[in-house]
N, C-alpha and C. Protein backbone atom coordinates (compact mmCIF):
# COMPACT_ATOMS: atom_id res chain seq x y z
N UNK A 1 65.29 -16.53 138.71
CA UNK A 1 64.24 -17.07 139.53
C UNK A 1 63.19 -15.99 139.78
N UNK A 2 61.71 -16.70 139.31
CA UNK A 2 60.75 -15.24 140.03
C UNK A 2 60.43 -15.25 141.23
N UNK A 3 60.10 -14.38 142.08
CA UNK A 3 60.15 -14.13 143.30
C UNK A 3 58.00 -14.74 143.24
N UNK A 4 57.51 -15.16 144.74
CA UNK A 4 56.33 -15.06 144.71
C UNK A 4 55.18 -13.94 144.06
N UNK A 5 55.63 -12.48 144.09
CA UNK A 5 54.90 -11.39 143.66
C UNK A 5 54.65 -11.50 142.26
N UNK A 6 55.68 -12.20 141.59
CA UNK A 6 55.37 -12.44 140.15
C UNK A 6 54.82 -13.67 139.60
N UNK A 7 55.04 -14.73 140.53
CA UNK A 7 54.42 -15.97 139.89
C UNK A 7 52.75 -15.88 140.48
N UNK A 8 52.48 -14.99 141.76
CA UNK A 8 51.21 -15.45 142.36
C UNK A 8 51.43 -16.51 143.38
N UNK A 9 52.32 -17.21 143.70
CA UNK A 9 52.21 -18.79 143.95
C UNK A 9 52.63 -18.53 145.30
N UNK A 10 52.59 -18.75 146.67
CA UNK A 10 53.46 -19.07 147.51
C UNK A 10 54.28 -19.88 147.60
N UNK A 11 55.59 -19.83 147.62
CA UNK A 11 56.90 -20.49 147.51
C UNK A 11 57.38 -21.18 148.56
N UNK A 12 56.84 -20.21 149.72
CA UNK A 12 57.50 -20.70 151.02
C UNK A 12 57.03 -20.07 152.03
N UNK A 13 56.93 -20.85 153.64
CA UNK A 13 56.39 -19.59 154.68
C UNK A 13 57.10 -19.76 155.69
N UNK A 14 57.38 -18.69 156.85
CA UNK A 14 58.31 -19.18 157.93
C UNK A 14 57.19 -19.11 159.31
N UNK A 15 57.73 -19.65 159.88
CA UNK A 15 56.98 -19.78 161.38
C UNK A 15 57.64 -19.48 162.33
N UNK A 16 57.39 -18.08 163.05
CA UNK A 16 58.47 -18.02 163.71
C UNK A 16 57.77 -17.71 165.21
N UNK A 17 57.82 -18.43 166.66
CA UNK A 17 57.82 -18.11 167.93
C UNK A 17 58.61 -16.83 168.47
N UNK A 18 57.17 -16.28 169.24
CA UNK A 18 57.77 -14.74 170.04
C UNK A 18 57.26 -14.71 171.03
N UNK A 19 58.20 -14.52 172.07
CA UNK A 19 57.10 -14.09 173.81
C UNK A 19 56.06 -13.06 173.80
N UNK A 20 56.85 -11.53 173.04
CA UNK A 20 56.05 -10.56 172.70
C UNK A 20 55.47 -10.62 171.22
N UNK A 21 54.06 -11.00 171.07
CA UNK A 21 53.75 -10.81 169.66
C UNK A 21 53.14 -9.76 169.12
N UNK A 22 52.53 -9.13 170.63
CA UNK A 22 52.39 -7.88 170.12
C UNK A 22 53.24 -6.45 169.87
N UNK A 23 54.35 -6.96 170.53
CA UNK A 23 55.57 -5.65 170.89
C UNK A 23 56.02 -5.84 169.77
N UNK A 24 56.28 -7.05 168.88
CA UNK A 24 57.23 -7.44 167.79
C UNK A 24 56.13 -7.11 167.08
N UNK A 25 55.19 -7.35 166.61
CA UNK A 25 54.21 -6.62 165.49
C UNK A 25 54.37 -5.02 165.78
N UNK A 26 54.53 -4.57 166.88
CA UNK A 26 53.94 -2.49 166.93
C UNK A 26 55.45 -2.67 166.35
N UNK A 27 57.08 -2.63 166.77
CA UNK A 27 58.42 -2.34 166.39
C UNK A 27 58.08 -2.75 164.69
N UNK A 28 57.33 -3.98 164.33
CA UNK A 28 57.87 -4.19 163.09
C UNK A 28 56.97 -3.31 161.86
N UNK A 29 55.61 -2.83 162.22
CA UNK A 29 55.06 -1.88 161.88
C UNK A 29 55.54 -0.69 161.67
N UNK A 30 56.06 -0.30 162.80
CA UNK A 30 56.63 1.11 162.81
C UNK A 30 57.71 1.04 162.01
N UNK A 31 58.78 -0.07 162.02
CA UNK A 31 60.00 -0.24 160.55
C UNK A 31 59.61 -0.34 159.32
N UNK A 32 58.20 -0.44 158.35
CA UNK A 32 57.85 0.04 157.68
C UNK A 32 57.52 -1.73 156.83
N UNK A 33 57.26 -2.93 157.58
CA UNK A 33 57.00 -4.06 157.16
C UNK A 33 55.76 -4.19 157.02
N UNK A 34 55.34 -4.96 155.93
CA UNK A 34 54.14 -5.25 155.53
C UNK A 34 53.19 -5.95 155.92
N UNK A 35 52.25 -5.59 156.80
CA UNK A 35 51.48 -6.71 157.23
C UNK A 35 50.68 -6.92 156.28
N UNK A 36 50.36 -8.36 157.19
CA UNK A 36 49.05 -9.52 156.65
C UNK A 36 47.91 -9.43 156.97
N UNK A 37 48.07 -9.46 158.55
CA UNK A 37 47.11 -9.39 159.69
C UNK A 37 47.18 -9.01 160.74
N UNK A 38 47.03 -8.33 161.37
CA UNK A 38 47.37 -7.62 162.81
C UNK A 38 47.32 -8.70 163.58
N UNK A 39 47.54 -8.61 164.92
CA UNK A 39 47.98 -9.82 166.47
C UNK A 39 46.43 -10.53 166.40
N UNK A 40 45.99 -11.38 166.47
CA UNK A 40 44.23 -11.69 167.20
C UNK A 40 45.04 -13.31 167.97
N UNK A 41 43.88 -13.85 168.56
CA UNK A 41 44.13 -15.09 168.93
C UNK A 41 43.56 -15.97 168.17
N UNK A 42 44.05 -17.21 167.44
CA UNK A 42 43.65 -18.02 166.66
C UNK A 42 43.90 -19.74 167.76
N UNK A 43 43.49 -20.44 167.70
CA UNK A 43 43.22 -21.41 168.38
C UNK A 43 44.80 -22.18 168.88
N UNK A 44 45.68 -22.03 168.10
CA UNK A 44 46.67 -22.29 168.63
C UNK A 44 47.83 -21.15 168.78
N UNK A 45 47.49 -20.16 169.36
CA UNK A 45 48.23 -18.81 170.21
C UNK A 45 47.63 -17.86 169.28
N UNK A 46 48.29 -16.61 170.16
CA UNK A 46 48.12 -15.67 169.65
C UNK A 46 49.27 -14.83 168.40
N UNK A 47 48.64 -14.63 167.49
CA UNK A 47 49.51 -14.38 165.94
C UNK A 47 49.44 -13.29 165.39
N UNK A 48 50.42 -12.90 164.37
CA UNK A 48 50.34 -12.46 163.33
C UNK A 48 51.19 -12.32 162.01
N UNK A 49 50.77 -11.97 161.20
CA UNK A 49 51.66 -12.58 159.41
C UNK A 49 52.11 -11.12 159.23
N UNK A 50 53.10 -11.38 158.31
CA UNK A 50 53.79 -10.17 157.71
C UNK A 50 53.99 -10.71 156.68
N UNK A 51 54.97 -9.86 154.94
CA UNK A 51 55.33 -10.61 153.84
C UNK A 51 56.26 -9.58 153.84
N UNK A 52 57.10 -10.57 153.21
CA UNK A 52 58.44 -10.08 152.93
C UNK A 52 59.09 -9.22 151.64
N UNK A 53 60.18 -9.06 151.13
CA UNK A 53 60.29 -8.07 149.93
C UNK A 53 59.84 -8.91 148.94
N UNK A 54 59.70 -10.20 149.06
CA UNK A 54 59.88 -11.28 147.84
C UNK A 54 58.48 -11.47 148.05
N UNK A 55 57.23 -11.03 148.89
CA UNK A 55 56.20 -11.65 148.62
C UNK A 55 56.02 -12.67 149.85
N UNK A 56 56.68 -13.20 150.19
CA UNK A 56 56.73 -14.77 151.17
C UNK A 56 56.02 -13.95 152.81
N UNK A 57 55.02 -14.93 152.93
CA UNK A 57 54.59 -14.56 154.36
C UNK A 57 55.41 -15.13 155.73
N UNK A 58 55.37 -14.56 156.38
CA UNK A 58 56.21 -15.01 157.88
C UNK A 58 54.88 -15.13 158.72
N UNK A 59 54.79 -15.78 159.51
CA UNK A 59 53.54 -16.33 161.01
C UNK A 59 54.44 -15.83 162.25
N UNK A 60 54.20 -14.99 163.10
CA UNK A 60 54.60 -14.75 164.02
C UNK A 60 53.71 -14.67 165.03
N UNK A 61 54.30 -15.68 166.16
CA UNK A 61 53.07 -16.50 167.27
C UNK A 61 53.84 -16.79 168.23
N UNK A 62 53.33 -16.99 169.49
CA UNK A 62 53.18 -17.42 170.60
C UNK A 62 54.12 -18.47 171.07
N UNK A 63 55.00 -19.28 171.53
CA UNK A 63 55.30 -20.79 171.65
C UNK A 63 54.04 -21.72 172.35
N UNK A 64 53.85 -22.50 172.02
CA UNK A 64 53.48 -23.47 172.48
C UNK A 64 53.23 -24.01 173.79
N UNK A 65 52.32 -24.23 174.83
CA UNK A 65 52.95 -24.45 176.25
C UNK A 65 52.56 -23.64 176.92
């Protein structure tokens, strides 16, 4: 199976809710993960993307409410 980095294609994305999105972006920075986009506020919370070893982006945001 090729991983996204080799086909180009996005395969898949996760969405994942955090109280802290900015504490969990500075810890996951500093562990040496790849960002997308740093924290900003986008209309439905405040976010940010990372990609994984395979290429695949993660959304890490706000809950809802």
């Amino acid at each position: 199976m090729q991983s996204q980095t080799e086909t180009r294609v996005a395969t898949m994305g996760v969405f994942i809710y955090l109280a802290d999105v900015d504490g969990h972006y500075e810890r996951a920075r500093a562990a040496g993960a790849e960002m997308v986009r740093a924290p900003q506020d986008e209309e439905y919370r405040r976010t940010y993307r990372a990609r994984d070893l395979d290429g695949h982006r993660s959304f890490f945001t706000t809950p809802p409410g």
